[in-house]
N, C-alpha and C. Protein backbone atom coordinates (compact mmCIF):
# COMPACT_ATOMS: atom_id res chain seq x y z
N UNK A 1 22.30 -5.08 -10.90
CA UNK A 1 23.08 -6.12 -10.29
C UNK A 1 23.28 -7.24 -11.30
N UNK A 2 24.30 -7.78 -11.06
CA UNK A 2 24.93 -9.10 -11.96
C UNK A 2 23.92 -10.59 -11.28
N UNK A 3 23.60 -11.15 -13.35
CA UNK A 3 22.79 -12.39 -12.73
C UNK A 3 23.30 -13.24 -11.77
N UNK A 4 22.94 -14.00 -11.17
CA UNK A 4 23.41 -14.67 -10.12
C UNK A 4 23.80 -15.91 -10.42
N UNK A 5 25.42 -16.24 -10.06
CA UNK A 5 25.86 -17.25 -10.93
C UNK A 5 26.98 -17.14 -11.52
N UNK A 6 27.34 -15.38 -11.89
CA UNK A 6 28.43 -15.20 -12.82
C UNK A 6 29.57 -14.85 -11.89
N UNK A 7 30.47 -14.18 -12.75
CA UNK A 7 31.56 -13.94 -12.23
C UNK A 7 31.48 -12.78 -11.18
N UNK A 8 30.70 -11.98 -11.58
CA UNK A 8 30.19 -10.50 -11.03
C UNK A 8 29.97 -11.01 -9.81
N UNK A 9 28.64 -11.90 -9.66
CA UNK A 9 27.84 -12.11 -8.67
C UNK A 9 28.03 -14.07 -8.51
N UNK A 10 28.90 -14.58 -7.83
CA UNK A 10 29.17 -15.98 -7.30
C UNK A 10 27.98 -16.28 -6.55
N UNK A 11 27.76 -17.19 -6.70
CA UNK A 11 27.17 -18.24 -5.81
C UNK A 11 27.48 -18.97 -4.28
N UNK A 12 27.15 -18.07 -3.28
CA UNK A 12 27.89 -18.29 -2.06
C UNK A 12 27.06 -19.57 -1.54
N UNK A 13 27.50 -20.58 -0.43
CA UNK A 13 26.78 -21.25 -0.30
C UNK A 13 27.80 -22.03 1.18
N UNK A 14 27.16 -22.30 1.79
CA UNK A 14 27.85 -22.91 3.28
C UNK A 14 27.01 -24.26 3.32
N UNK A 15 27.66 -25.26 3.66
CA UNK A 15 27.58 -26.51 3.94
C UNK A 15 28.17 -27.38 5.40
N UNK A 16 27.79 -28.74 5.22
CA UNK A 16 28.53 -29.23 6.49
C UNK A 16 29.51 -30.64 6.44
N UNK A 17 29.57 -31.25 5.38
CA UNK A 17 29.87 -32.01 4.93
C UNK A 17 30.68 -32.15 3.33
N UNK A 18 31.68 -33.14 3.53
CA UNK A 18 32.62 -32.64 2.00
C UNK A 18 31.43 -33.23 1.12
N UNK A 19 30.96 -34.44 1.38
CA UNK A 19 29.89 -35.61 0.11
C UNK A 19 28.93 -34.26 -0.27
N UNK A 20 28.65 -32.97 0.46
CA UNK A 20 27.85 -32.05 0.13
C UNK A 20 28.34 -31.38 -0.89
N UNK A 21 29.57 -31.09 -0.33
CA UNK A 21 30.12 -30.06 -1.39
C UNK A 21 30.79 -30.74 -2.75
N UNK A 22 30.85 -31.85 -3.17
CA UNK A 22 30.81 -32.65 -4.01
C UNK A 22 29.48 -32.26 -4.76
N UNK A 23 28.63 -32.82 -4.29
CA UNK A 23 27.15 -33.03 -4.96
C UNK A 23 26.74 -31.24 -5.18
N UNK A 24 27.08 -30.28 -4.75
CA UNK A 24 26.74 -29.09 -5.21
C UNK A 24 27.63 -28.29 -5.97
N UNK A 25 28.84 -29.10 -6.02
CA UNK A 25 29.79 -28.81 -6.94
C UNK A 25 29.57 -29.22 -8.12
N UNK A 26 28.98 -30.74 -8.41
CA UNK A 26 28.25 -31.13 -9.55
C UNK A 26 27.20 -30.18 -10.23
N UNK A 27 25.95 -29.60 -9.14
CA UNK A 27 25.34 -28.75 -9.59
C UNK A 27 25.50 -27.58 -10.61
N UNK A 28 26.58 -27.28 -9.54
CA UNK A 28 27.00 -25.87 -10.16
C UNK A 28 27.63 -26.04 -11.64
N UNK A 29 28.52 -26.80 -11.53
CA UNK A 29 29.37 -27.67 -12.63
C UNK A 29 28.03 -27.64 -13.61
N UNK A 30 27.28 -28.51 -14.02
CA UNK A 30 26.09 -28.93 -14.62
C UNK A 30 25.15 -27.81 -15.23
N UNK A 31 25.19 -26.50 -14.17
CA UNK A 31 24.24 -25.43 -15.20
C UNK A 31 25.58 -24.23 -15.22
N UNK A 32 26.77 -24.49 -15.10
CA UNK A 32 27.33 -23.62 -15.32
C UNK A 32 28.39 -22.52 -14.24
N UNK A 33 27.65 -22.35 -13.31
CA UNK A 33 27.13 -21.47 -12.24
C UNK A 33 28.94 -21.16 -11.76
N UNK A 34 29.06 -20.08 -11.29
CA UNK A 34 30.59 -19.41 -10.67
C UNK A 34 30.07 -19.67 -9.43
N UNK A 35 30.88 -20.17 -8.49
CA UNK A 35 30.23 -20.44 -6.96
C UNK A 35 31.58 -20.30 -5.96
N UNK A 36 31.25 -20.11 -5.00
CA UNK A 36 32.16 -20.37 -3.74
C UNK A 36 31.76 -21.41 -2.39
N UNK A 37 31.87 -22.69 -2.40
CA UNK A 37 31.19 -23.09 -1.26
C UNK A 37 32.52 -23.11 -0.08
N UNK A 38 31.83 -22.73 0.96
CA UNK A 38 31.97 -22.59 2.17
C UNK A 38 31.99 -23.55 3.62
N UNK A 39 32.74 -24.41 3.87
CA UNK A 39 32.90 -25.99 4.83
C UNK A 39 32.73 -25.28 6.45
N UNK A 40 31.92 -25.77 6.65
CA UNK A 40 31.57 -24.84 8.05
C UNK A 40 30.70 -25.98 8.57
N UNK A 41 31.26 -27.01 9.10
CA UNK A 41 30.78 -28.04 10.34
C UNK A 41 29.94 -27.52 11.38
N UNK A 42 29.70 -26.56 11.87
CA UNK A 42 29.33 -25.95 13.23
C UNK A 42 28.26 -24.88 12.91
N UNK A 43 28.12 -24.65 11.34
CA UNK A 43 27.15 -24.05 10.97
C UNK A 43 25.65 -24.53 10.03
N UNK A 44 24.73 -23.82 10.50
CA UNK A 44 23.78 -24.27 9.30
C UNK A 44 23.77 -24.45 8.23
N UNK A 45 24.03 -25.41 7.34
CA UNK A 45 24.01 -25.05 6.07
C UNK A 45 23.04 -24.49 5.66
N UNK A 46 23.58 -23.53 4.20
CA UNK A 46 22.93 -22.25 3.79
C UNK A 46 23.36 -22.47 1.89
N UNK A 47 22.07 -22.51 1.43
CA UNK A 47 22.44 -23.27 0.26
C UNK A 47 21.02 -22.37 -0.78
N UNK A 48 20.72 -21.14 -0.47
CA UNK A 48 19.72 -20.17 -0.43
C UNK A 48 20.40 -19.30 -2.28
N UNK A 49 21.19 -19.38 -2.55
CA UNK A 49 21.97 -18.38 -3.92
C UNK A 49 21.28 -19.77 -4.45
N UNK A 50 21.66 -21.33 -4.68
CA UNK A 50 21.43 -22.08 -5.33
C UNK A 50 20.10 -22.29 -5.92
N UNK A 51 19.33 -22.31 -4.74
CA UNK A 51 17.82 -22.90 -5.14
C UNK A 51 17.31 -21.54 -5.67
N UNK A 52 17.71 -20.37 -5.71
CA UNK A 52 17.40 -18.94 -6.49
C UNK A 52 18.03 -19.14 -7.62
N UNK A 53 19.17 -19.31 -8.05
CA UNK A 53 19.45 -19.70 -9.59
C UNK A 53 19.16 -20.65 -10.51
N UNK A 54 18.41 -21.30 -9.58
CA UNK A 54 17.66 -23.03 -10.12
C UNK A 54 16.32 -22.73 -10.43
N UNK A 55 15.69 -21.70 -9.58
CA UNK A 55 14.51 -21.24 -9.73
C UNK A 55 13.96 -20.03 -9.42
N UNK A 56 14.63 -19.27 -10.67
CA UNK A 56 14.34 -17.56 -10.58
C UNK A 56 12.70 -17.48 -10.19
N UNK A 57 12.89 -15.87 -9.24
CA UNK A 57 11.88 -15.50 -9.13
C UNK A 57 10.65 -15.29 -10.13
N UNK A 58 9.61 -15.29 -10.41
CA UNK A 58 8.43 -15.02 -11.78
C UNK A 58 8.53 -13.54 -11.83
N UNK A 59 8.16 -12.92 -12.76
CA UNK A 59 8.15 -11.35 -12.84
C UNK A 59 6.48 -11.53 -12.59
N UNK A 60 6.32 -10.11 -12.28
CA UNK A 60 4.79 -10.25 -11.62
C UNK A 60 4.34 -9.23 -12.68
N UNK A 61 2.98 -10.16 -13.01
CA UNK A 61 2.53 -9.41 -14.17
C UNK A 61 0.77 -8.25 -13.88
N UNK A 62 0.96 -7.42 -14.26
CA UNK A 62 -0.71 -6.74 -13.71
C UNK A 62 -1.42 -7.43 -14.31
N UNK A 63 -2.90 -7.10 -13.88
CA UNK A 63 -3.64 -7.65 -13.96
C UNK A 63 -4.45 -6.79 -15.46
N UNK A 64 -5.35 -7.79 -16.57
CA UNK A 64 -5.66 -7.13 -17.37
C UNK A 64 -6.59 -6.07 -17.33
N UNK A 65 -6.87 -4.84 -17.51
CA UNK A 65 -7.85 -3.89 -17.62
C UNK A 65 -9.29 -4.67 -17.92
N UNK A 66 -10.44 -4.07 -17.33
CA UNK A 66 -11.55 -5.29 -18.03
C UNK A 66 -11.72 -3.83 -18.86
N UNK A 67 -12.39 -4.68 -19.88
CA UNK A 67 -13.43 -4.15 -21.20
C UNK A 67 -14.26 -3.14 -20.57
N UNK A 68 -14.30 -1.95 -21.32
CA UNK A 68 -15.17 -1.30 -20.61
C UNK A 68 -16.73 -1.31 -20.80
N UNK A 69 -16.58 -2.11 -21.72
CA UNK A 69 -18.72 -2.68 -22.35
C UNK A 69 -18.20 -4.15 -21.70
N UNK A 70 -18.01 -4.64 -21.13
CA UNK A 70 -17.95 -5.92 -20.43
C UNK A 70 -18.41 -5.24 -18.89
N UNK A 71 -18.82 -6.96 -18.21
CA UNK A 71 -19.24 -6.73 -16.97
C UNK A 71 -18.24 -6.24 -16.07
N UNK A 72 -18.48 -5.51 -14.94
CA UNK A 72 -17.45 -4.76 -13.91
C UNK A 72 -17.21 -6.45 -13.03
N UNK A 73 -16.10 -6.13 -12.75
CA UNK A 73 -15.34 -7.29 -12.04
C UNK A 73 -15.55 -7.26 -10.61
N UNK A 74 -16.22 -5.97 -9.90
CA UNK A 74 -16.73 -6.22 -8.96
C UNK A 74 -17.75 -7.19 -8.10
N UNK A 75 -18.66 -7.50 -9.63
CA UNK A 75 -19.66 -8.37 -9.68
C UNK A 75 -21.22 -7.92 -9.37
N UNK A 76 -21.31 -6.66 -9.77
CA UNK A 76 -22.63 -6.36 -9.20
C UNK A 76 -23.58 -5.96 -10.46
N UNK A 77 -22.83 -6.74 -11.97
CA UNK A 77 -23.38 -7.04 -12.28
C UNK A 77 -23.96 -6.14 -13.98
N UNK A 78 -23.03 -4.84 -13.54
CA UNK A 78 -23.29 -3.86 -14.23
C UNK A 78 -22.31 -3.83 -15.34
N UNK A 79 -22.30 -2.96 -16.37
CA UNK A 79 -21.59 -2.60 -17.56
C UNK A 79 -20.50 -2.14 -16.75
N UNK A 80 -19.10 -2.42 -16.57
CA UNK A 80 -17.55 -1.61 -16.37
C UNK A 80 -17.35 -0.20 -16.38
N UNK A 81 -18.16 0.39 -17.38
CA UNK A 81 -17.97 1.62 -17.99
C UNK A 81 -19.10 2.56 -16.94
N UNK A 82 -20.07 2.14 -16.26
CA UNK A 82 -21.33 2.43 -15.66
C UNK A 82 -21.08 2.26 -14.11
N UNK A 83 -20.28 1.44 -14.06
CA UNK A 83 -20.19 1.13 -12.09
C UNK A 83 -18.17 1.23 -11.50
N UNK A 84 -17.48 0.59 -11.84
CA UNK A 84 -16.46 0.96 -11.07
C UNK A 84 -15.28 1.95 -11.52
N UNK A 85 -15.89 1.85 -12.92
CA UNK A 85 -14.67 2.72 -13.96
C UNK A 85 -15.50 4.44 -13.99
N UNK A 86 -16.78 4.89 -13.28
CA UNK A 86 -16.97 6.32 -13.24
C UNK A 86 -16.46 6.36 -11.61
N UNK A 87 -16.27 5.00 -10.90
CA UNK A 87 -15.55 5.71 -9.44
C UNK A 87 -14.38 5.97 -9.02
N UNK A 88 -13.62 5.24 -10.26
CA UNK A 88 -12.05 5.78 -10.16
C UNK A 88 -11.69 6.94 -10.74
N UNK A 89 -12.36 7.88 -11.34
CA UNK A 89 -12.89 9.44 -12.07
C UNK A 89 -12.43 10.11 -10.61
C-alpha cells in the first residue's frame, strides 16, 4: 500500500467547521501531505489519516535472545543454557 499522504493514498479527513479546514489545510500544506477534507456539519469530525501521518506507527521490534552462559530470564536463577533453553528442545 501507498504511504499515507501521497497521491496513491490521500489523506481523507471530515470536519465541522470552515476555521477547521483552514487550520488542517495549513497542516497538510506544512508537511506536504495530498489530502481531501470533507465539510460535514452534522457529522463527527474524523481527522484519524492525519494524526497517523503525524505519527507513524513504531515497527515492533523482538525481543533480544539472552546469552546462553548468562542467567535465564525466567529468574530462577540458573545458567540460560541449563533451565529454559533445554525446554524449548
Amino acid at each position: 500500500m501507498a504511504k499515507l499522504g501521497t497521491k496513491k493514498n490521500p489523506l481523507v479527513l471530515k470536519v465541522q467547521t470552515d476555521e477547521r479546514i483552514q487550520e488542517l489545510a495549513g497542516i497538510c500544506h506544512q508537511h506536504g501531505f495530498i489530502y481531501i477534507i470533507g465539510f460535514e456539519p452534522d457529522e463527527p469530525e474524523d481527522i484519524s489519516d492525519l494524526e497517523r501521518a503525524l505519527n507513524p506507527p513504531k515497527p515492533l521490534r523482538s525481543a533480544v535472545a539472552p546469552n546462553r552462559n548468562g542467567p535465564c530470564p525466567c529468574g530462577s536463577g540458573k545458567k540460560y543454557k541449563l533451565c529454559c533453553k533445554r525446554k524449548k528442545k
